[in-house]
C-alpha atoms as a PDB file:
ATOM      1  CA  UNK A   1     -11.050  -9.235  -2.021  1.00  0.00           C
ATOM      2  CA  UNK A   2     -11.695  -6.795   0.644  1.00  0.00           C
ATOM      3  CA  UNK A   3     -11.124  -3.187   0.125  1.00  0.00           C
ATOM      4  CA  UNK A   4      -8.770  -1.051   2.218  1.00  0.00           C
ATOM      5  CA  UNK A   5      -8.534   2.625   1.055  1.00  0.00           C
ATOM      6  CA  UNK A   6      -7.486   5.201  -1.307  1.00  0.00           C
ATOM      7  CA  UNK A   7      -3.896   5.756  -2.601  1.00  0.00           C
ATOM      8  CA  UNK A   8      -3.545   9.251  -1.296  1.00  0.00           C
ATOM      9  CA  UNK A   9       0.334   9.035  -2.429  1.00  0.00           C
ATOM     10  CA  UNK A  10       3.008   6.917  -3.589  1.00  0.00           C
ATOM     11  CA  UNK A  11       7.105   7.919  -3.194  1.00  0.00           C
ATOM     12  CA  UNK A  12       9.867   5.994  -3.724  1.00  0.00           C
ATOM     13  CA  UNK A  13      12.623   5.440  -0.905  1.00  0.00           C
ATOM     14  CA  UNK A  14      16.331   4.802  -1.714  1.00  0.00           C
ATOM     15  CA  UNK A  15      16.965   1.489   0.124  1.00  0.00           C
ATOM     16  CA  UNK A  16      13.255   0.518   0.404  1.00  0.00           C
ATOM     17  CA  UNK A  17      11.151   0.721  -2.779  1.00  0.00           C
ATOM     18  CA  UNK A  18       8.119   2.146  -3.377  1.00  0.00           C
ATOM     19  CA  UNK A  19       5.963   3.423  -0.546  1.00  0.00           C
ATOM     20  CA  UNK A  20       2.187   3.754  -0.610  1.00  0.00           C
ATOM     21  CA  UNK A  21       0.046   6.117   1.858  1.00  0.00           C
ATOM     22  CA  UNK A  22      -1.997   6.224   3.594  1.00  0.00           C
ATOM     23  CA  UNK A  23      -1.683   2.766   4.012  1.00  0.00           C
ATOM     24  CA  UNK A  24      -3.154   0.056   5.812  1.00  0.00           C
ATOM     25  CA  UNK A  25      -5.514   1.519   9.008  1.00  0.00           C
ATOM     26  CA  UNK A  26      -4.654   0.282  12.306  1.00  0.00           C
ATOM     27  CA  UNK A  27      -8.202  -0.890  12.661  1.00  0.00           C
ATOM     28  CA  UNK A  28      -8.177  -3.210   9.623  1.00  0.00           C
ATOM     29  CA  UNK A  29      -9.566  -6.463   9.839  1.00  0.00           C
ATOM     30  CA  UNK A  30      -7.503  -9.159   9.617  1.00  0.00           C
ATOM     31  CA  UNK A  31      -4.031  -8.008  10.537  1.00  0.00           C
ATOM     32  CA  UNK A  32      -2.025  -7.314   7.424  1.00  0.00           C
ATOM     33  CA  UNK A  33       1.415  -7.652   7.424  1.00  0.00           C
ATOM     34  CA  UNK A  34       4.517  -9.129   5.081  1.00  0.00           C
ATOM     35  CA  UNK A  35       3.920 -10.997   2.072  1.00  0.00           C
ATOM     36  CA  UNK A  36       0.152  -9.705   1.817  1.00  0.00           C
ATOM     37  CA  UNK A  37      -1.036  -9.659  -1.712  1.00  0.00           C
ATOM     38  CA  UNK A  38      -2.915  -6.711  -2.474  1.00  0.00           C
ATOM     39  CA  UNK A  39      -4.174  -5.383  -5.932  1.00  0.00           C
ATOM     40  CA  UNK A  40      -4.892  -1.477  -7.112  1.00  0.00           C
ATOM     41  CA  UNK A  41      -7.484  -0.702  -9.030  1.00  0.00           C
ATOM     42  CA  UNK A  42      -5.953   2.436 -11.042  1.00  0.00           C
ATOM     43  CA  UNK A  43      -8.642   5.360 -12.031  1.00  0.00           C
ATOM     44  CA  UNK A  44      -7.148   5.292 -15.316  1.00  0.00           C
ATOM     45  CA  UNK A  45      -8.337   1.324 -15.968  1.00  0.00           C
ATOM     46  CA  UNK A  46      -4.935  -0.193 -15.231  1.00  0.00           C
ATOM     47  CA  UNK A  47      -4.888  -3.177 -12.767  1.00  0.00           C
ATOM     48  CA  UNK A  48      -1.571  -3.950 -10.669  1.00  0.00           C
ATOM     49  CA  UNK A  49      -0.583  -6.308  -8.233  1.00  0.00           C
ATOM     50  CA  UNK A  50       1.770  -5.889  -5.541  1.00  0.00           C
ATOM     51  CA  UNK A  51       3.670  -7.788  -2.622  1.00  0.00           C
ATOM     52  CA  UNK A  52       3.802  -5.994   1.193  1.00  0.00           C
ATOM     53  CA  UNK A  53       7.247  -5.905   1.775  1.00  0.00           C
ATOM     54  CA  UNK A  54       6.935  -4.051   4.789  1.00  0.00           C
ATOM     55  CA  UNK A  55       5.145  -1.227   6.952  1.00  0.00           C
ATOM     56  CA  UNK A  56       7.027   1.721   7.109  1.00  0.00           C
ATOM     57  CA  UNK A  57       7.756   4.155   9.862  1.00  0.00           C
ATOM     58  CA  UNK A  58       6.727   8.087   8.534  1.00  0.00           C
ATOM     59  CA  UNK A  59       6.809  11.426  10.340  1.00  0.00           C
ATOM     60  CA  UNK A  60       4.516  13.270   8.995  1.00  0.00           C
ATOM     61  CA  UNK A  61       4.043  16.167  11.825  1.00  0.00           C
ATOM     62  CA  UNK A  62       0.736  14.394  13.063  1.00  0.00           C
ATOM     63  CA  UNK A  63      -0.461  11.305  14.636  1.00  0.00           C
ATOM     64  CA  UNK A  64      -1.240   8.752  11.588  1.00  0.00           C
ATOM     65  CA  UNK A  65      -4.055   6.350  11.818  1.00  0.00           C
ATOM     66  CA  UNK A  66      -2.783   4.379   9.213  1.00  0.00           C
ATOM     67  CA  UNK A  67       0.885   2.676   8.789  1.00  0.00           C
ATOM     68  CA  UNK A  68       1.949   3.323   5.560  1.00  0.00           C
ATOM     69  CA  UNK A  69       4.132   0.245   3.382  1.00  0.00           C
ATOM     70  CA  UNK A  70       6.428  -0.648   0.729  1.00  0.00           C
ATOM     71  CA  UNK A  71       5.532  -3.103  -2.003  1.00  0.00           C
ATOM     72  CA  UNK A  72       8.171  -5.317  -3.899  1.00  0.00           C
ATOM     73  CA  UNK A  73      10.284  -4.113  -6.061  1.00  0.00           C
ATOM     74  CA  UNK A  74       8.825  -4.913  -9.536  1.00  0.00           C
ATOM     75  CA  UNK A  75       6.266  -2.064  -8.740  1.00  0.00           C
ATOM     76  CA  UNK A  76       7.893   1.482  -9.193  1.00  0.00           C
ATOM     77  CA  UNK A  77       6.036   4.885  -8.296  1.00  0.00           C
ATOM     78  CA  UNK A  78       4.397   5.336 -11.704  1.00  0.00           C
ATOM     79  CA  UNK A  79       2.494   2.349 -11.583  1.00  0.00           C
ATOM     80  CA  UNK A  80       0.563   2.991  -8.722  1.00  0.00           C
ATOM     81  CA  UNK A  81      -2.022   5.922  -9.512  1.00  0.00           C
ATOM     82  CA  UNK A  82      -2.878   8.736  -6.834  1.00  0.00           C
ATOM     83  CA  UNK A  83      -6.856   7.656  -5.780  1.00  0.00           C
ATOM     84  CA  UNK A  84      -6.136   3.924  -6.914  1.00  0.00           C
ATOM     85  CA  UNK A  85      -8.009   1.884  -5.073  1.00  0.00           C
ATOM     86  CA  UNK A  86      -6.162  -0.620  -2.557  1.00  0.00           C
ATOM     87  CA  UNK A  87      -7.894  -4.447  -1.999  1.00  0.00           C
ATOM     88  CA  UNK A  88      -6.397  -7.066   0.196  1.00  0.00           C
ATOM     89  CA  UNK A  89      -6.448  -9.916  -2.000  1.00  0.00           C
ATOM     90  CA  UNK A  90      -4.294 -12.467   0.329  1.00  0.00           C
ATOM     91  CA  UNK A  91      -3.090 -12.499   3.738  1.00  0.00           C
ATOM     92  CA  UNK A  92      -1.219 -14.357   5.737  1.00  0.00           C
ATOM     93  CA  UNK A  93      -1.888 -15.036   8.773  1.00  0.00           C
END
């Protein structure tokens, strides 16, 4: 399990799902991509586990250095905590 960052938000998209940012960093090593299984360690104790579905495009008014992503669809915005922290558990590459 490697860890990736903090969960500085998480909103929900109609269409998409629920989106987590910052994200995954550019720089991250290995590439991360669809079907990525990553896990958030919630500060109140709560554990969840999540699918990438996809990276998602954001304008936030400033270059990003991160590309923010949705997660499948069994995860909604509540269970995902703001300062969980994010670990790649699986890639595929």
């Amino acid at each position: 399990m490697k860890f990736i960052e903090e969960v500085d938000d998480v909103f929900d998209i109609s269409g998409r799902g629920c989106v987590v940012v910052p994200g995954i960093p550019y720089s991250f090593e290995p590439s991360v991509g669809a079907g990525a299984k990553l896990q958030f360690d919630n500060p109140s104790g709560s554990i969840v586990t999540a699918t990438l579905q996809g990276l998602e495009m954001i304008n936030r008014g400033k270059p990003m250095n991160h590309a923010p992503f949705s997660v499948d669809r069994s995860v909604i915005k509540g269970d995902i905590e703001i300062g969980a922290k994010m670990y790649l558990v699986e890639c595929n590459e």
